[in-house]
Protein backbone atom coordinates (compact mmCIF):
# COMPACT_ATOMS: atom_id res chain seq x y z
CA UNK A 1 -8.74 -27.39 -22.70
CA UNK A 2 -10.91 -28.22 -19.74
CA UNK A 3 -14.03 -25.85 -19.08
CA UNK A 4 -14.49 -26.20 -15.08
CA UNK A 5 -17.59 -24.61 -15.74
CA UNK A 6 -17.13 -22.09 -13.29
CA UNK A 7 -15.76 -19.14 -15.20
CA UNK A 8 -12.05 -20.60 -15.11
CA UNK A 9 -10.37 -22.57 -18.14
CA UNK A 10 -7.36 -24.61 -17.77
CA UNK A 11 -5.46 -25.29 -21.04
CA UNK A 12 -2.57 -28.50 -20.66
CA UNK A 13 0.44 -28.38 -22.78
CA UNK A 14 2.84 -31.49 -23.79
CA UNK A 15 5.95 -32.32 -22.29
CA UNK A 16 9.07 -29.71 -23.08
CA UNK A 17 12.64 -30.17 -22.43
CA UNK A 18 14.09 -27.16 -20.21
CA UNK A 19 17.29 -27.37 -19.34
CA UNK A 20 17.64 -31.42 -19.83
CA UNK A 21 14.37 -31.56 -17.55
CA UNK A 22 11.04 -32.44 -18.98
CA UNK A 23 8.49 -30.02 -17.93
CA UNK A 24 5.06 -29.64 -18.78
CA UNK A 25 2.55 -26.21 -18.03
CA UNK A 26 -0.99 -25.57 -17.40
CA UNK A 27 -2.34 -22.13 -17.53
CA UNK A 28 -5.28 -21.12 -16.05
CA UNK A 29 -7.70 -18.65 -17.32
CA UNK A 30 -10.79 -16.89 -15.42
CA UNK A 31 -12.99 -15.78 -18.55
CA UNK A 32 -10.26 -13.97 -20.92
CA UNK A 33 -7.66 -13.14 -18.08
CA UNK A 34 -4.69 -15.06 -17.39
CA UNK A 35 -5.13 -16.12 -13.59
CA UNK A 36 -2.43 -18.69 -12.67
CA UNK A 37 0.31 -20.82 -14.60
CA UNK A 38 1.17 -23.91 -12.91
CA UNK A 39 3.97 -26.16 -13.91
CA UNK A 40 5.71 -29.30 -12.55
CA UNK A 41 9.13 -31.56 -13.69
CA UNK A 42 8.62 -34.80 -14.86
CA UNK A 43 10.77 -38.82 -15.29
CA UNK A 44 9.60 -42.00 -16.55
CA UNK A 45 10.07 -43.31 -12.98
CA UNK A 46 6.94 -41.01 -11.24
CA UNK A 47 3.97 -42.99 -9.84
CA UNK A 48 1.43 -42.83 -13.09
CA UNK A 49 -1.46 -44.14 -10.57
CA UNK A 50 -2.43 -44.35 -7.06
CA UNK A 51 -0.83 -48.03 -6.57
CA UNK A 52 2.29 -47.09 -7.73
CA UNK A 53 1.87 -43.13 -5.61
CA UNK A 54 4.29 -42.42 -2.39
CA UNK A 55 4.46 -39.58 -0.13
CA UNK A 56 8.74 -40.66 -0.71
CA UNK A 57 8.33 -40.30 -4.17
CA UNK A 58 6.21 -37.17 -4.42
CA UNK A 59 9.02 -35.37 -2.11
CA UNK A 60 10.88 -36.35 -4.54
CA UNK A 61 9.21 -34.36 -7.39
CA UNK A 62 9.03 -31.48 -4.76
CA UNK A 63 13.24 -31.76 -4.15
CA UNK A 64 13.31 -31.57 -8.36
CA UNK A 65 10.71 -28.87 -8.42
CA UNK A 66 13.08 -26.87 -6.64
CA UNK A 67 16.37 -28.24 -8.08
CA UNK A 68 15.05 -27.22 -11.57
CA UNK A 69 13.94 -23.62 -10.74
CA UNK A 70 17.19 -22.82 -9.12
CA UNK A 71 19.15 -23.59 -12.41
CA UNK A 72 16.70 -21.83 -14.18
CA UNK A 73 16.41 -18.50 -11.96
CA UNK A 74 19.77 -18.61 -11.18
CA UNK A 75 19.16 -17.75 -7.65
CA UNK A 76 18.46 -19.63 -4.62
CA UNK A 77 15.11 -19.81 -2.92
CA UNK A 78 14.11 -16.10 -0.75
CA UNK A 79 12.30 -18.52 1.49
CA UNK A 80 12.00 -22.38 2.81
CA UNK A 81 9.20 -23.67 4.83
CA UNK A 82 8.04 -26.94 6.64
CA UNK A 83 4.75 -25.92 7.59
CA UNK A 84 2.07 -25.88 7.16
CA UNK A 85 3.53 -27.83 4.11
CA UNK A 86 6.81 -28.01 2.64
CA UNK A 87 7.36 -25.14 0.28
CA UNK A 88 10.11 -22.73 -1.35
CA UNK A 89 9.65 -19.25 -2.86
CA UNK A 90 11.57 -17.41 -5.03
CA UNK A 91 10.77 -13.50 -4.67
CA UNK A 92 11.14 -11.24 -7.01
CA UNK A 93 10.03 -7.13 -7.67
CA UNK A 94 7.32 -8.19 -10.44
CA UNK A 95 5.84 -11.34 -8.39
CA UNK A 96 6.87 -14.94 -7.07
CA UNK A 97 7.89 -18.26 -8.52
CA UNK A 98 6.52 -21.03 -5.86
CA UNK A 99 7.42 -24.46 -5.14
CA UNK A 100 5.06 -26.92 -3.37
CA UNK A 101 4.28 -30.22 -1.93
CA UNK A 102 1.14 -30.43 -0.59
CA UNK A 103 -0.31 -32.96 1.41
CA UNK A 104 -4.31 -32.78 0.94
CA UNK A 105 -3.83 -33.09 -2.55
CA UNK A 106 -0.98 -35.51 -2.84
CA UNK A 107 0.63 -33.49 -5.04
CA UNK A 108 3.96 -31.60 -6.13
CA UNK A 109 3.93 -28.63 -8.83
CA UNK A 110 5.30 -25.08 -9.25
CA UNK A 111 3.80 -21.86 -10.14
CA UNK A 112 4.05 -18.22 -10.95
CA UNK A 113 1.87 -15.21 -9.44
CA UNK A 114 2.24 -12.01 -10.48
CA UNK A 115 1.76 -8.43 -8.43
CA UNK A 116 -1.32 -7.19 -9.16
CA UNK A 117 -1.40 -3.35 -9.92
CA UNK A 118 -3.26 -1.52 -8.28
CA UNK A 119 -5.68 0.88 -10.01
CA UNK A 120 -4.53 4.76 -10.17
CA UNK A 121 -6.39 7.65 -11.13
């Protein structure tokens, strides 16, 4: 667990196999709510440090990113984009599954957001 000291928690999992792709989840709390869960594909080849990091090889993780949550969901993406980065979404009635690469942060990973609901009386 990781206490950003700003209300949110993040709490890192190990490595899983998912459908013979090693994946690996972080979930995101803001004080006792679930806020985010982020998750991203993993192989023996990535960069492990900043000598070894590409842009080449991070698309890379981005093109798996969205290999492995195409098997998974069974459905293509509902939308591709090129900018402002490259990203694909996968809509659905409850929420979105996401796929990113993104630039500023030099980094690849996948998420989930769900609808919020709003408040009736």
């Amino acid at each position: 667990m990781w206490d950003v000291t700003t209300g949110y928690f993040w709490y890192y999992f190990n490595t899983i196999e998912v459908q013979e792709y090693q994946v690996y989840f972080q979930l995101c709390f803001w004080g006792d709510q679930l806020h985010s869960i982020h998750m991203n594909t993993s192989e023996n080849g990535d960069a492990k440090d900043w000598k070894d990091w590409s842009e080449e090889k991070e698309m890379q993780i981005f093109y798996r990113n969205n290999r492995f949550l195409s098997l998974i969901l069974g459905v293509a993406p509902t939308r591709k984009e090129k900018t402002p980065y490259p990203r694909c979404l996968y809509r659905f009635s409850w929420g979105e599954v996401w796929s990113v690469y993104d630039p500023r942060s030099a980094s690849s990973l996948m998420g989930i957001s769900f609808k919020e609901e709003e408040n009736k009386i």
